[in-house]
PDB file of N, CA and C in Angstrom:
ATOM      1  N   UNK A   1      17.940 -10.442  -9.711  1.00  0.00           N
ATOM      2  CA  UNK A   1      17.189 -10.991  -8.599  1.00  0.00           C
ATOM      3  C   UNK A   1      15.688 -10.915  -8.913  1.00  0.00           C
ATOM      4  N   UNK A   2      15.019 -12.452  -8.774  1.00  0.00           N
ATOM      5  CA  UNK A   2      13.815 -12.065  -9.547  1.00  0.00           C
ATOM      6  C   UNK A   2      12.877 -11.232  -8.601  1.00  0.00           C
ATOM      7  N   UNK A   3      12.966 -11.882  -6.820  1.00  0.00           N
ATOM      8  CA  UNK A   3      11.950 -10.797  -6.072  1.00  0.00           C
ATOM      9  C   UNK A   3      12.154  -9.196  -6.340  1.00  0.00           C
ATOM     10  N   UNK A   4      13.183  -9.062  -6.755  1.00  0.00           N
ATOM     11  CA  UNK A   4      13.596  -7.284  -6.884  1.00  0.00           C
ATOM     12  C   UNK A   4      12.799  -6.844  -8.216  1.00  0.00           C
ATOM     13  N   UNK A   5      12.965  -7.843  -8.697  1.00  0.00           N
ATOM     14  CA  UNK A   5      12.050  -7.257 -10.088  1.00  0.00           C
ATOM     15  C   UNK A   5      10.725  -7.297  -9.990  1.00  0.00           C
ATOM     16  N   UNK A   6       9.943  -8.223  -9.516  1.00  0.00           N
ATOM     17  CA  UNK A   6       8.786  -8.688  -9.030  1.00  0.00           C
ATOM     18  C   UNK A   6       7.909  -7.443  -8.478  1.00  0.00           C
ATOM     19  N   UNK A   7       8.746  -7.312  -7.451  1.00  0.00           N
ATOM     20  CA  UNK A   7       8.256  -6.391  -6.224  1.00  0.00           C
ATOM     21  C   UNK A   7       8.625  -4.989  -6.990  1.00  0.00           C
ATOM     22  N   UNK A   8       9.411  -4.437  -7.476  1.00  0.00           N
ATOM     23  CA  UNK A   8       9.710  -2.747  -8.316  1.00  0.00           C
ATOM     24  C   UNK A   8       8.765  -2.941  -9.707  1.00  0.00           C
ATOM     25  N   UNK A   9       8.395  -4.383  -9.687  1.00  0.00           N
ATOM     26  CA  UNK A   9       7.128  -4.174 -11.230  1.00  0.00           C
ATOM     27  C   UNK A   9       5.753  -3.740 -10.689  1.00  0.00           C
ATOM     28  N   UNK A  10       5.716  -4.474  -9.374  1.00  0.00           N
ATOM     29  CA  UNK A  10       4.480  -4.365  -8.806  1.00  0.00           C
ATOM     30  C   UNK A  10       3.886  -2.824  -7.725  1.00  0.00           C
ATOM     31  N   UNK A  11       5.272  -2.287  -7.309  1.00  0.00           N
ATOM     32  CA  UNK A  11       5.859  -0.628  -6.941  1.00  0.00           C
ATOM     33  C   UNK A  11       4.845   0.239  -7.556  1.00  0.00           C
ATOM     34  N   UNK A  12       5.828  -0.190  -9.393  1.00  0.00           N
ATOM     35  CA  UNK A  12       5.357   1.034 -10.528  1.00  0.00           C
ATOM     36  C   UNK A  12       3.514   0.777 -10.949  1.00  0.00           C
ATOM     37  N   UNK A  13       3.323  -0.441 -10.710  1.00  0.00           N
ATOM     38  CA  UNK A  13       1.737  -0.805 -10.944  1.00  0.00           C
ATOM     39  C   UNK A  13       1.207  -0.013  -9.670  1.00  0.00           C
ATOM     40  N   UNK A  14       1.723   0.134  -8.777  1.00  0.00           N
ATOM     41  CA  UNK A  14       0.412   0.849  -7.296  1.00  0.00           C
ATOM     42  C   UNK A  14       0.434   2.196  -7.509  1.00  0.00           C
ATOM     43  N   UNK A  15       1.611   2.580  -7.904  1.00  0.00           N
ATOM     44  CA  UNK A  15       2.518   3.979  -7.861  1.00  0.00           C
ATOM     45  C   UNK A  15       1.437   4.283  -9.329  1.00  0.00           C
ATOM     46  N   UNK A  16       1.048   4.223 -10.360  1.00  0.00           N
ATOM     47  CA  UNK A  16       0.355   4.733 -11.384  1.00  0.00           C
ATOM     48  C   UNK A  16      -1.063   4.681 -10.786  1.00  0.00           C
ATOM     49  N   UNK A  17      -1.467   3.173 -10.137  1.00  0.00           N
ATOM     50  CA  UNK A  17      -3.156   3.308  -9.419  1.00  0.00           C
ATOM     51  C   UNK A  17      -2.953   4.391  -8.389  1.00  0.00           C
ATOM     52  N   UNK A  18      -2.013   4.845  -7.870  1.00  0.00           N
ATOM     53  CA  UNK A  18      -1.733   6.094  -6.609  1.00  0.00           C
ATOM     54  C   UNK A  18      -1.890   7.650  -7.179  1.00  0.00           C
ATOM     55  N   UNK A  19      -2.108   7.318  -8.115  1.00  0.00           N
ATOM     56  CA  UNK A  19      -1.303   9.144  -8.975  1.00  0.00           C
ATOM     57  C   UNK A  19      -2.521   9.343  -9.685  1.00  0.00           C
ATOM     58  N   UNK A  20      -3.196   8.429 -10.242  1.00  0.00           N
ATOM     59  CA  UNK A  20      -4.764   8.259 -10.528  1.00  0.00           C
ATOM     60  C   UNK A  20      -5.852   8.267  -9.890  1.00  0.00           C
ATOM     61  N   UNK A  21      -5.582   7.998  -8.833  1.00  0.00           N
ATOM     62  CA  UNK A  21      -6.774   7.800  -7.664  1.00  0.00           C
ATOM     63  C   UNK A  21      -6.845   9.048  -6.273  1.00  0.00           C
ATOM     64  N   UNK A  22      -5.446   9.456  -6.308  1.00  0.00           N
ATOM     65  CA  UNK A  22      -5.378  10.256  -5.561  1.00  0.00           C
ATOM     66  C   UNK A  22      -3.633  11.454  -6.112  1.00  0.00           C
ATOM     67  N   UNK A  23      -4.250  12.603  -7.382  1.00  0.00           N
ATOM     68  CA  UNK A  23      -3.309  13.035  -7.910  1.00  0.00           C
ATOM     69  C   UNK A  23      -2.909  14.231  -7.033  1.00  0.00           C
ATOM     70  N   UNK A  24      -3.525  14.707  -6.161  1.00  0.00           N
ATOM     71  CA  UNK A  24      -2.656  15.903  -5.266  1.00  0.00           C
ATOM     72  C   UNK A  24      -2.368  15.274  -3.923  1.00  0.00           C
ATOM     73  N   UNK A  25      -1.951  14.136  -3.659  1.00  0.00           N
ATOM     74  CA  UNK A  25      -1.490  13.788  -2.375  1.00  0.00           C
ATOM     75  C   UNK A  25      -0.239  13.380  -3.074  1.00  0.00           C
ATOM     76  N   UNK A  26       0.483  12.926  -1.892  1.00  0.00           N
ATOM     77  CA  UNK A  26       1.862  12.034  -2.143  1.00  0.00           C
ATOM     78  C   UNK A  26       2.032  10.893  -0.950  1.00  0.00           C
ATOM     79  N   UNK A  27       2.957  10.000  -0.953  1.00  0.00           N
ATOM     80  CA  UNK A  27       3.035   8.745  -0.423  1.00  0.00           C
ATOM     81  C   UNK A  27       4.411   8.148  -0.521  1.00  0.00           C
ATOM     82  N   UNK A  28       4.706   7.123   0.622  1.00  0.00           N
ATOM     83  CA  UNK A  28       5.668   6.228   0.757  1.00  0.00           C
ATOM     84  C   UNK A  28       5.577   4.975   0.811  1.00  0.00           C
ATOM     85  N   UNK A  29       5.861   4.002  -0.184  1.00  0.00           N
ATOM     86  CA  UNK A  29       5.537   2.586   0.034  1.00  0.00           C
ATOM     87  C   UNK A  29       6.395   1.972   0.259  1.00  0.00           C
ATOM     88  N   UNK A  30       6.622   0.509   0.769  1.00  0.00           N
ATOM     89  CA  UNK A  30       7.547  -0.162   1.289  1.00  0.00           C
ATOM     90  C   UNK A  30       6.648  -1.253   0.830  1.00  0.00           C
ATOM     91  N   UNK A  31       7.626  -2.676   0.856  1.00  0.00           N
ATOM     92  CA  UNK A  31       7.255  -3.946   0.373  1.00  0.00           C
ATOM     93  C   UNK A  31       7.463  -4.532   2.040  1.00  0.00           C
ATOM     94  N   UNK A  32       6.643  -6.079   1.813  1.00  0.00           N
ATOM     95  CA  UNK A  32       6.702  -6.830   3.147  1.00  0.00           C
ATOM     96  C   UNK A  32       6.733  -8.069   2.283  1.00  0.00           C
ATOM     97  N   UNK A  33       7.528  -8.368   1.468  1.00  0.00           N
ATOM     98  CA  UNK A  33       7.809  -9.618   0.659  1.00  0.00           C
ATOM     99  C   UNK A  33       9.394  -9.642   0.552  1.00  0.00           C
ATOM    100  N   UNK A  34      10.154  -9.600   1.136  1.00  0.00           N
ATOM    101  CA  UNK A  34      11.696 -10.056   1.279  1.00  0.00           C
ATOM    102  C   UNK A  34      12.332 -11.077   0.995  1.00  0.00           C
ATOM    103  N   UNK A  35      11.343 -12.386   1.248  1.00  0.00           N
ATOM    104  CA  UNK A  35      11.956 -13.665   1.259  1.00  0.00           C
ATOM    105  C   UNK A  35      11.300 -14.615   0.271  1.00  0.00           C
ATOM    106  N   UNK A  36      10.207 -14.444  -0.482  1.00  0.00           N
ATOM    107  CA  UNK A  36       9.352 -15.265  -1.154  1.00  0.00           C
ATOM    108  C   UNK A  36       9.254 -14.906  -1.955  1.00  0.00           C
ATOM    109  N   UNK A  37       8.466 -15.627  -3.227  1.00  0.00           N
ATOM    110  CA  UNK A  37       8.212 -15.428  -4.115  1.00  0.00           C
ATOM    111  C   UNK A  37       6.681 -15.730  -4.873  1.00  0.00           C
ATOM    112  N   UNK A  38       5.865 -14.828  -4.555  1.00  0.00           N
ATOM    113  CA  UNK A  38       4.514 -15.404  -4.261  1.00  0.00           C
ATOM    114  C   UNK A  38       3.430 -14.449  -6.035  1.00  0.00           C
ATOM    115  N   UNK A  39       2.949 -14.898  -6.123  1.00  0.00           N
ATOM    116  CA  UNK A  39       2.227 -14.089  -7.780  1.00  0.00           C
ATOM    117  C   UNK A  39       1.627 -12.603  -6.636  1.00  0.00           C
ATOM    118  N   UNK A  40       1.253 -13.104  -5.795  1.00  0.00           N
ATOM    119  CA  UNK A  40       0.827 -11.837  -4.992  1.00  0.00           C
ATOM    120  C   UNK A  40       1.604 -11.294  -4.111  1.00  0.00           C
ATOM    121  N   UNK A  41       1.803  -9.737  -4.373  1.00  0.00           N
ATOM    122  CA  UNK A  41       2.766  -9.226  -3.278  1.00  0.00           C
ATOM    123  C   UNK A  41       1.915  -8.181  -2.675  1.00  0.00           C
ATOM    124  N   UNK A  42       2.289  -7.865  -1.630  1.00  0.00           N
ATOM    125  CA  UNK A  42       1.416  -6.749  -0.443  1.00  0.00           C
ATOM    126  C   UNK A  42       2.685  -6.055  -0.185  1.00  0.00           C
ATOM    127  N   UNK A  43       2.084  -4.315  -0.564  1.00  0.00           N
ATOM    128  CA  UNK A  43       2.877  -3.448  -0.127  1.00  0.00           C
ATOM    129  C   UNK A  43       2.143  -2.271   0.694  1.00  0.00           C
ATOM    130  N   UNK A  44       2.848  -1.412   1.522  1.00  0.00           N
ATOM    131  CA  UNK A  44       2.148  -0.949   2.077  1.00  0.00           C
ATOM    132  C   UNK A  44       2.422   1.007   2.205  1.00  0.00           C
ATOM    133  N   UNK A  45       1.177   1.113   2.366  1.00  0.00           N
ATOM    134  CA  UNK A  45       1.241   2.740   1.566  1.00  0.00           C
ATOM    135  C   UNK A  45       1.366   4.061   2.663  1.00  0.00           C
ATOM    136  N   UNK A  46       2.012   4.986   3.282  1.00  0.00           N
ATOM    137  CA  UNK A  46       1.417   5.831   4.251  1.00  0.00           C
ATOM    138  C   UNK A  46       1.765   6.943   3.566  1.00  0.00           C
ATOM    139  N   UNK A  47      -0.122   7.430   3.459  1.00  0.00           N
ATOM    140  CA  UNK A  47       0.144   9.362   2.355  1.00  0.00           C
ATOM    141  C   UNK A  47       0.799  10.405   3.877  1.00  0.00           C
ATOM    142  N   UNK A  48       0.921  10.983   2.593  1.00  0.00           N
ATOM    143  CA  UNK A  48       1.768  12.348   3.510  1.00  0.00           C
ATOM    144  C   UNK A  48       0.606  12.846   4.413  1.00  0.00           C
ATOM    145  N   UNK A  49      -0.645  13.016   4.018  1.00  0.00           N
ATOM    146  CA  UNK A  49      -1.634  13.788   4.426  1.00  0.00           C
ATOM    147  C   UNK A  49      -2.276  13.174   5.594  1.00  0.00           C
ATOM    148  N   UNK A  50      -2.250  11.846   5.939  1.00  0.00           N
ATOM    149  CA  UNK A  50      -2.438  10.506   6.880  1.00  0.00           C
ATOM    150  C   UNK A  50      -1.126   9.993   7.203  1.00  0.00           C
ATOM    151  N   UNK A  51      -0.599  10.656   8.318  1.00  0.00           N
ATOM    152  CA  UNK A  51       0.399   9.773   8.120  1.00  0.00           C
ATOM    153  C   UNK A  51       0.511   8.562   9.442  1.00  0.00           C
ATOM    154  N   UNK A  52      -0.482   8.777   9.893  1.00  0.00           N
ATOM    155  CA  UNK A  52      -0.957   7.824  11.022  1.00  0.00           C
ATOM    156  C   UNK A  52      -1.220   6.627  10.408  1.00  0.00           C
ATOM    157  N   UNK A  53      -1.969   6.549   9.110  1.00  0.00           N
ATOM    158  CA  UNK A  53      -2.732   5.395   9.190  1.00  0.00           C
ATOM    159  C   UNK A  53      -1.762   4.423   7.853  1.00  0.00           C
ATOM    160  N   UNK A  54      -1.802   3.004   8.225  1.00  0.00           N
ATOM    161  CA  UNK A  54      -1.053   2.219   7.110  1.00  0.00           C
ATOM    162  C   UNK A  54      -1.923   1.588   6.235  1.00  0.00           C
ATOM    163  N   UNK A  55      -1.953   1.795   5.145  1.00  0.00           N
ATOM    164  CA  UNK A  55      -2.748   1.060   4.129  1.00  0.00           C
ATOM    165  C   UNK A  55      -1.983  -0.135   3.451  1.00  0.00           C
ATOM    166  N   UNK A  56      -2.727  -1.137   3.255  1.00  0.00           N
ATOM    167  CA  UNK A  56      -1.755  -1.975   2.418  1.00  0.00           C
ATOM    168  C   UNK A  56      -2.888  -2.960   1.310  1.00  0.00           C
ATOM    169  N   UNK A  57      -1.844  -2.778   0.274  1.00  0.00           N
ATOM    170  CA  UNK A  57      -2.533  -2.958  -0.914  1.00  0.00           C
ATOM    171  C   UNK A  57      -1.919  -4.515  -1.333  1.00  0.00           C
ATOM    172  N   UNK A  58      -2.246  -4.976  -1.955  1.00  0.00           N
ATOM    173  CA  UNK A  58      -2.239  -6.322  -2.976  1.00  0.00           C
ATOM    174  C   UNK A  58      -2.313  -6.133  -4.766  1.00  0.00           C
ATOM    175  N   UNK A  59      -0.984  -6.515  -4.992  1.00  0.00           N
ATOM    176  CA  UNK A  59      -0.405  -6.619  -6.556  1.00  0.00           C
ATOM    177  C   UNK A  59      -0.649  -7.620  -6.730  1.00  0.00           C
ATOM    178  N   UNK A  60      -1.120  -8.024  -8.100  1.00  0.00           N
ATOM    179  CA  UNK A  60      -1.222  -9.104  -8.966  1.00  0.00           C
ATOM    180  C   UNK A  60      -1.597  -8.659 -10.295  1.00  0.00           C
ATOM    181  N   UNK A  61      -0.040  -8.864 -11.395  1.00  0.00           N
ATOM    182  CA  UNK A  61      -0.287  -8.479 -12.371  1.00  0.00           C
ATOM    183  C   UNK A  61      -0.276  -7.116 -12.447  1.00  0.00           C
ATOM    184  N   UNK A  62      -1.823  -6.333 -13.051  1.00  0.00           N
ATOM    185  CA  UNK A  62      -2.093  -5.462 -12.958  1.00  0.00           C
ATOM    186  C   UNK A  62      -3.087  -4.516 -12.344  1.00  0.00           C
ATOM    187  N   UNK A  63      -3.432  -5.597 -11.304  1.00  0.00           N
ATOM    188  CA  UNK A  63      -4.755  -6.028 -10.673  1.00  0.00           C
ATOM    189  C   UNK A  63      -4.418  -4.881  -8.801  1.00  0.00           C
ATOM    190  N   UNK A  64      -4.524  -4.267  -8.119  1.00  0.00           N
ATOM    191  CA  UNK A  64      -4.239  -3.199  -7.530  1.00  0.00           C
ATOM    192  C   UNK A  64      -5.645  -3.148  -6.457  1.00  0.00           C
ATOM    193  N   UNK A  65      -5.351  -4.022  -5.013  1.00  0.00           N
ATOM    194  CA  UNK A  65      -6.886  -4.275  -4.331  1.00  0.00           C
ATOM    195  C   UNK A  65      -6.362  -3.426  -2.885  1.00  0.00           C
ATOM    196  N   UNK A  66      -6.565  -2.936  -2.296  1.00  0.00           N
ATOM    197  CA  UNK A  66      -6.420  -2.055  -0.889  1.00  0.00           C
ATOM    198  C   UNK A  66      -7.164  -3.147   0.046  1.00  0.00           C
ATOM    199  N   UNK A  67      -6.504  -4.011   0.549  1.00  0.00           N
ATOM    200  CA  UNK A  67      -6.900  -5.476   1.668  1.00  0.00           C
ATOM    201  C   UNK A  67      -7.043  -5.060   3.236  1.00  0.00           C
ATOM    202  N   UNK A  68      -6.021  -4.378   3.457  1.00  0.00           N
ATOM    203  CA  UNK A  68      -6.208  -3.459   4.933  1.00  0.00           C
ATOM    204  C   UNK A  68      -6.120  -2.321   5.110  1.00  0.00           C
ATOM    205  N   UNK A  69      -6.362  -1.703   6.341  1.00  0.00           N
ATOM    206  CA  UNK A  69      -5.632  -0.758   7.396  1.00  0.00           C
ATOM    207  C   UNK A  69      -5.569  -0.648   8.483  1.00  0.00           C
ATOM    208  N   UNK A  70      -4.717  -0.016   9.294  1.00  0.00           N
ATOM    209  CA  UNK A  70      -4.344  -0.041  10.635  1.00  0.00           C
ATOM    210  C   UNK A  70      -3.407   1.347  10.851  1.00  0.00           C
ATOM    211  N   UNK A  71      -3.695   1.497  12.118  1.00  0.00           N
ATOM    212  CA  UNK A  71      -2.689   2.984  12.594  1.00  0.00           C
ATOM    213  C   UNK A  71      -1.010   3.186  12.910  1.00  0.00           C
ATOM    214  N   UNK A  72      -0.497   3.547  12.783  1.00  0.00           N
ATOM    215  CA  UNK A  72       1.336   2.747  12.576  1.00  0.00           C
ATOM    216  C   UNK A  72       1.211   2.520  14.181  1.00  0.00           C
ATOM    217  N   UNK A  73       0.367   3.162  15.035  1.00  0.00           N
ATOM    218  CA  UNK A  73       0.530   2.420  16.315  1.00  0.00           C
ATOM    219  C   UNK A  73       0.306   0.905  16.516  1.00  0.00           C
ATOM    220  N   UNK A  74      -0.209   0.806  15.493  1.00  0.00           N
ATOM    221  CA  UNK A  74      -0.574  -0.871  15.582  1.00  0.00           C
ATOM    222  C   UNK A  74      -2.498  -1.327  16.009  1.00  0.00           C
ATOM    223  N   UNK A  75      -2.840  -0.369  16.019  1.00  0.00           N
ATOM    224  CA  UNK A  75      -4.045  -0.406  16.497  1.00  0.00           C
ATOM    225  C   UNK A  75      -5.197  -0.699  15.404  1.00  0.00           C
ATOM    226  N   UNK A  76      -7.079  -0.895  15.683  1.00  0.00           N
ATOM    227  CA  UNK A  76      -7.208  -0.730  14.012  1.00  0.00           C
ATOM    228  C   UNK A  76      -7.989   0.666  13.868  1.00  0.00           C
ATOM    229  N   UNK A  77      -8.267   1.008  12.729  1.00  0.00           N
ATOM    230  CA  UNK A  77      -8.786   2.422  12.512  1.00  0.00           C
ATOM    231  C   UNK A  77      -9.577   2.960  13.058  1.00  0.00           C
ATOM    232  N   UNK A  78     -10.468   1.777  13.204  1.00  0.00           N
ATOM    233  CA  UNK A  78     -12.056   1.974  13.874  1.00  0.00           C
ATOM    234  C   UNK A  78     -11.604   1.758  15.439  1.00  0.00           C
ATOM    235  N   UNK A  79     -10.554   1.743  16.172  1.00  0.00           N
ATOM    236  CA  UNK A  79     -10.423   1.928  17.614  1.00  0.00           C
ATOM    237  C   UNK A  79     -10.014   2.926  17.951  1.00  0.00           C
ATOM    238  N   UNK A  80      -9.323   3.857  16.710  1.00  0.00           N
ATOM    239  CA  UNK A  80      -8.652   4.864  17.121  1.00  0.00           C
ATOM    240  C   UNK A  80      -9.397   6.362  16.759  1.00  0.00           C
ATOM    241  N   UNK A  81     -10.405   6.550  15.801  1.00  0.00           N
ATOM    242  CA  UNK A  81     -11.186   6.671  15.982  1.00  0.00           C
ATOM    243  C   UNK A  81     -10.879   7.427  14.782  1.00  0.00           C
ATOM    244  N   UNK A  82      -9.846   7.752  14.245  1.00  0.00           N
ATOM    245  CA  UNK A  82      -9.692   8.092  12.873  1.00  0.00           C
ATOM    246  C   UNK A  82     -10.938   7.688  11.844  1.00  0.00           C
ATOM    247  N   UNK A  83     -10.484   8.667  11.154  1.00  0.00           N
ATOM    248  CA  UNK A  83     -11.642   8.577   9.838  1.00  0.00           C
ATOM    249  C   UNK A  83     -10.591   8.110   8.750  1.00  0.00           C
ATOM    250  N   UNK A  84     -10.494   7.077   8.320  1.00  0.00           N
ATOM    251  CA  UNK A  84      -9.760   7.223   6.836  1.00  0.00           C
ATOM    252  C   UNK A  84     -10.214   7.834   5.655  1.00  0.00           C
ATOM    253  N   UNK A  85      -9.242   8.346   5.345  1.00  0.00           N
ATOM    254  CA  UNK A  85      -9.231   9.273   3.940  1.00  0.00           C
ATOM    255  C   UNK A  85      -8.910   9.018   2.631  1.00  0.00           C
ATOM    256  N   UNK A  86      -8.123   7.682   2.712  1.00  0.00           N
ATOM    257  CA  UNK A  86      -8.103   7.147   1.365  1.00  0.00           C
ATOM    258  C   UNK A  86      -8.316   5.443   1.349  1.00  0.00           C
ATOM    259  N   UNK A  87      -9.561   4.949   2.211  1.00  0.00           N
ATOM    260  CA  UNK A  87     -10.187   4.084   2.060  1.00  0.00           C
ATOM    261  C   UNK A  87     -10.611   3.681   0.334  1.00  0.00           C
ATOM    262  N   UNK A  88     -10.755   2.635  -0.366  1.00  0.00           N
ATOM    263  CA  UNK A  88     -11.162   2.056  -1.136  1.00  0.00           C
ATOM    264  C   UNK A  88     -11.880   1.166  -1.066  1.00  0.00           C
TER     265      UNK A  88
END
């Protein structure tokens, strides 16, 4: 299945920018690309240490850009009054 490959190539690309950028935290990512097949995929990151806030990043290639965030309440960062901690 090519999205399965796509999306677990693009996983192990965030998952190495994750372990580099931030080596004593840990994290859970999930994909929001199920149905398409796009050169760019957006996945989205919540560290253990934040676990309020959702980050979501953009794969391409090898290319690794942090595009949003928001609070898993749905709210945005700056309403809730959080400080993010692993802003980029």
């Amino acid at each position: 299945m090519i999205i399965g490959q796509q999306t677990g190539k693009a996983i192990e690309v965030l998952e190495g920018h994750l372990k580099e950028k931030y080596p004593m935290d840990s994290w859970g990512i999930t994909d929001t690309d199920d149905f398409k097949i796009e050169p760019v995929i957006n996945l989205h990151v919540i560290f253990d240490s934040e676990p309020k806030v959702v980050y979501e990043y953009t794969v391409e290639d090898t290319v690794v850009r942090q595009v949003s965030m928001w609070t898993v309440s749905g709210t945005s960062v700056e309403e809730s009054g959080n400080e993010p901690q692993h802003a980029e």
